[in-house]
C-alpha atoms as a PDB file:
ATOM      1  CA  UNK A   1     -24.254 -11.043  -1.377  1.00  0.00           C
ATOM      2  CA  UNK A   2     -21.339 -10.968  -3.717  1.00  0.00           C
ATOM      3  CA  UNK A   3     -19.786 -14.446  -5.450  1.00  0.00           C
ATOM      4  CA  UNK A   4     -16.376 -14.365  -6.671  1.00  0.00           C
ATOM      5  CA  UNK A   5     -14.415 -16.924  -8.709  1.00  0.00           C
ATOM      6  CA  UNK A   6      -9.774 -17.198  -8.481  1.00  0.00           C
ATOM      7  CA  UNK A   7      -8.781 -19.470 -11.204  1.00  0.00           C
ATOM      8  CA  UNK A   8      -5.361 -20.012 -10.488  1.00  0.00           C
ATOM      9  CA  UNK A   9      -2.642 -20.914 -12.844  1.00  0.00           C
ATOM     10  CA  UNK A  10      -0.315 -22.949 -11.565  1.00  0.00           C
ATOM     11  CA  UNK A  11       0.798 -27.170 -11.168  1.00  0.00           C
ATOM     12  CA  UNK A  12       0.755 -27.517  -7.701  1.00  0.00           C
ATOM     13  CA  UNK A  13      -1.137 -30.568  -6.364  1.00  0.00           C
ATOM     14  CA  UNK A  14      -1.204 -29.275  -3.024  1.00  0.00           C
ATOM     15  CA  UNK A  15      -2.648 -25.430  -3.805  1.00  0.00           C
ATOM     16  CA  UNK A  16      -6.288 -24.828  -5.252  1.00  0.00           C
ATOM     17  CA  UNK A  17      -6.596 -24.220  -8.777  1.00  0.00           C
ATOM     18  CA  UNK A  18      -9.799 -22.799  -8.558  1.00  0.00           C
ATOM     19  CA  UNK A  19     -11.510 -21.051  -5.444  1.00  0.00           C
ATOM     20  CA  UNK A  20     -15.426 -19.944  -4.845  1.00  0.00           C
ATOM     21  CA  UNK A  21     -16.443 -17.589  -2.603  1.00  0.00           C
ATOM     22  CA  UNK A  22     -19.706 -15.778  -1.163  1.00  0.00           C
ATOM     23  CA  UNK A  23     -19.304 -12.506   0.470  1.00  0.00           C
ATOM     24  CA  UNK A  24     -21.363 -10.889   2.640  1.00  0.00           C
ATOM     25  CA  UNK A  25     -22.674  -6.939   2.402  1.00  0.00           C
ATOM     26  CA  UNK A  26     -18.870  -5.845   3.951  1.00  0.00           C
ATOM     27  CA  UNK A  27     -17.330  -8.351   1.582  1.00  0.00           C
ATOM     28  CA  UNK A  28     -16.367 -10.737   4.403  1.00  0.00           C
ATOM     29  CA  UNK A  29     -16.303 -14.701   3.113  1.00  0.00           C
ATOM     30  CA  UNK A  30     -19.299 -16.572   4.081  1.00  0.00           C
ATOM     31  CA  UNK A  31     -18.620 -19.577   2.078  1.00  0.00           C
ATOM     32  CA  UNK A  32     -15.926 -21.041   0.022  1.00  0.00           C
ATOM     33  CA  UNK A  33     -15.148 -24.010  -1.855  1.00  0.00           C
ATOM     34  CA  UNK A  34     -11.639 -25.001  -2.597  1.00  0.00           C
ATOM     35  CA  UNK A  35     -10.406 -27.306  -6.080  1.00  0.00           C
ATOM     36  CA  UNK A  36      -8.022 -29.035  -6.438  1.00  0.00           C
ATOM     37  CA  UNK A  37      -6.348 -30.668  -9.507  1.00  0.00           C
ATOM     38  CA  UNK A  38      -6.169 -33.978  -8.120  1.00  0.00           C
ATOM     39  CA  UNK A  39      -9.957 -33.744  -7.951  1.00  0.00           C
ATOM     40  CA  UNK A  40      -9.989 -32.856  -3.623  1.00  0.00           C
ATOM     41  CA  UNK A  41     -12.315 -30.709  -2.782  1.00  0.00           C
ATOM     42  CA  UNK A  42     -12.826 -28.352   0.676  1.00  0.00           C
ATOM     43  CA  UNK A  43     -15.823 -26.413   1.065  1.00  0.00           C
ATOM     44  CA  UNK A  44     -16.199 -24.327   4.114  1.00  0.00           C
ATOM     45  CA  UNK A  45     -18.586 -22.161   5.880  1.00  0.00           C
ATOM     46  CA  UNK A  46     -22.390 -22.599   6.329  1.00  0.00           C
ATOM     47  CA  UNK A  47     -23.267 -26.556   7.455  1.00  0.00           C
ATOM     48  CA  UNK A  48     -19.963 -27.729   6.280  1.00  0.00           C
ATOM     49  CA  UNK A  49     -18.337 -25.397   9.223  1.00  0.00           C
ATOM     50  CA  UNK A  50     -14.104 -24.831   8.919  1.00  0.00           C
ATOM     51  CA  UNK A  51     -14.854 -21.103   9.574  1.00  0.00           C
ATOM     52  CA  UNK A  52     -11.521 -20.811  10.245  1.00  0.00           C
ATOM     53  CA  UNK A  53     -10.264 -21.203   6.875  1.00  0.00           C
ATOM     54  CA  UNK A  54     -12.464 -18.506   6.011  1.00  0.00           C
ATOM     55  CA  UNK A  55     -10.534 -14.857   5.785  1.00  0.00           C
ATOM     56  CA  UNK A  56     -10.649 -12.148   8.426  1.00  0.00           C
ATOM     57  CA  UNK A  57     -10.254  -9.898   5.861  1.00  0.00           C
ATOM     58  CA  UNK A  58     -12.740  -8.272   3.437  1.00  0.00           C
ATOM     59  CA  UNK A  59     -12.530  -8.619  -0.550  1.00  0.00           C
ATOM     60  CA  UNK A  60     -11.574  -5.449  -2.431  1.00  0.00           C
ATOM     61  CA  UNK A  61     -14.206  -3.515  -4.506  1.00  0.00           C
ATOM     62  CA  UNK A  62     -12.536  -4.069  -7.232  1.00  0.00           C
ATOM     63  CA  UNK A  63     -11.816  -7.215  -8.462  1.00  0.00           C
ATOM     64  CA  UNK A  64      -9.548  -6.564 -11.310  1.00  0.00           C
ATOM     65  CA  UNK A  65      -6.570  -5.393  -8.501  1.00  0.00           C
ATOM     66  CA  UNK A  66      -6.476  -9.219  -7.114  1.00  0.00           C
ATOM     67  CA  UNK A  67      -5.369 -10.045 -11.038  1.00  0.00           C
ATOM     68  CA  UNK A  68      -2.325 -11.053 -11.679  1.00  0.00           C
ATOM     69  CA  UNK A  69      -1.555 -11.947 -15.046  1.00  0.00           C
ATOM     70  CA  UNK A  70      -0.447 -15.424 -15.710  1.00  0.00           C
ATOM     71  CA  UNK A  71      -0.608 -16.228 -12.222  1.00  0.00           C
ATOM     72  CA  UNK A  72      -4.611 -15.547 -11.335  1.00  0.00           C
ATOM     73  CA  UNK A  73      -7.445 -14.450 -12.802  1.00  0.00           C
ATOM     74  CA  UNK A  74     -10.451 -13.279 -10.588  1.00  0.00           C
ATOM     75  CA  UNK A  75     -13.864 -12.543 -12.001  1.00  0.00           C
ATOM     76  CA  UNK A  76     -17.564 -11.933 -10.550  1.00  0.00           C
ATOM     77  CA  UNK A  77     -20.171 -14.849 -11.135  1.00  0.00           C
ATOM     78  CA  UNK A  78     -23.662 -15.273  -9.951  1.00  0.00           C
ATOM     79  CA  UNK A  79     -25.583 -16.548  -7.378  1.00  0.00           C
ATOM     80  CA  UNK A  80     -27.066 -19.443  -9.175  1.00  0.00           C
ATOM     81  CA  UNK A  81     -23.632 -20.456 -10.470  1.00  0.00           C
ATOM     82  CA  UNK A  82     -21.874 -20.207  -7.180  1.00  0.00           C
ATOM     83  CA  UNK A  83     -24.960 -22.122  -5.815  1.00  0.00           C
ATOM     84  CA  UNK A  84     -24.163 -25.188  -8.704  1.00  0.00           C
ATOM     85  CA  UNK A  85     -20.218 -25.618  -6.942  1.00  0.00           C
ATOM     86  CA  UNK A  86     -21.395 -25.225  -3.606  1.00  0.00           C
ATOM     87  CA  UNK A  87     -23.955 -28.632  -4.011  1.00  0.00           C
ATOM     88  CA  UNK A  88     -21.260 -29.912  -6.589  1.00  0.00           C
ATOM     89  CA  UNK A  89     -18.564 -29.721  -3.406  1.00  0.00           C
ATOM     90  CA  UNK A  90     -21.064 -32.302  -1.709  1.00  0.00           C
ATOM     91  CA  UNK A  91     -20.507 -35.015  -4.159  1.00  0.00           C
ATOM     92  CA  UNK A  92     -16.942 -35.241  -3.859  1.00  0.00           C
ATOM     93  CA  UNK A  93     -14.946 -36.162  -1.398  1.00  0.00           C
ATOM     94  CA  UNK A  94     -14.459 -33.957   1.822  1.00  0.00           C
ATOM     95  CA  UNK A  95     -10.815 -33.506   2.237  1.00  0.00           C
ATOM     96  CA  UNK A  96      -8.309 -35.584   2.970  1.00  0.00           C
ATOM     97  CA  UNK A  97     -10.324 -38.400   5.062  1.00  0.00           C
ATOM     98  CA  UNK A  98     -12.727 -38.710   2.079  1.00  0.00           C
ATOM     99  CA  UNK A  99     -10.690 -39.946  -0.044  1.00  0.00           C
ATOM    100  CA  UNK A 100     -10.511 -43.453   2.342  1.00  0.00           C
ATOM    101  CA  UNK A 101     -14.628 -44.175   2.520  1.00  0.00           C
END
């Protein structure tokens, strides 16, 4: 498995600012968690299911050509840390509805 991190710099409310993601052995996404800066948060894959927001495509070896300065930055992390968002996404709300209970 392979954990990935898109910090995105931008000031839309309605686009994440930062995105997680664990890749499987062809670089497929297995999981993802979406943040938003109005403090939403998606996370989708595994239990939390919305496999369909999850790509059909495979992530590039290398990282560094899904840069784009000023706009993106994308960067390896680890396991454990991808791990920490992943149970973090649990504590917040889940999407849109979640913000109402």
């Amino acid at each position: 498995m392979n954990y990935v991190w898109i910090t995105y710099h931008h000031e839309e409310d309605d686009e994440p600012s930062e995105v997680y993601f664990e890749l499987d052995e062809n670089r497929m996404e297995v999981r993802k968690v979406e943040f938003f800066r109005n403090g939403l948060c998606f996370s989708y894959g595994e239990e939390r299911g919305n496999f369909d927001a999850l790509s059909k495509e495979p992530f590039p070896e290398d990282l560094r050509s899904l840069n784009l300065e000023g706009e993106r930055d994308v960067k390896a992390i680890s396991r454990s840390f991808f791990q920490e968002i992943w149970n973090q996404a649990q504590e917040r709300p889940d999407g849109f509805m979640g913000m109402f209970f």
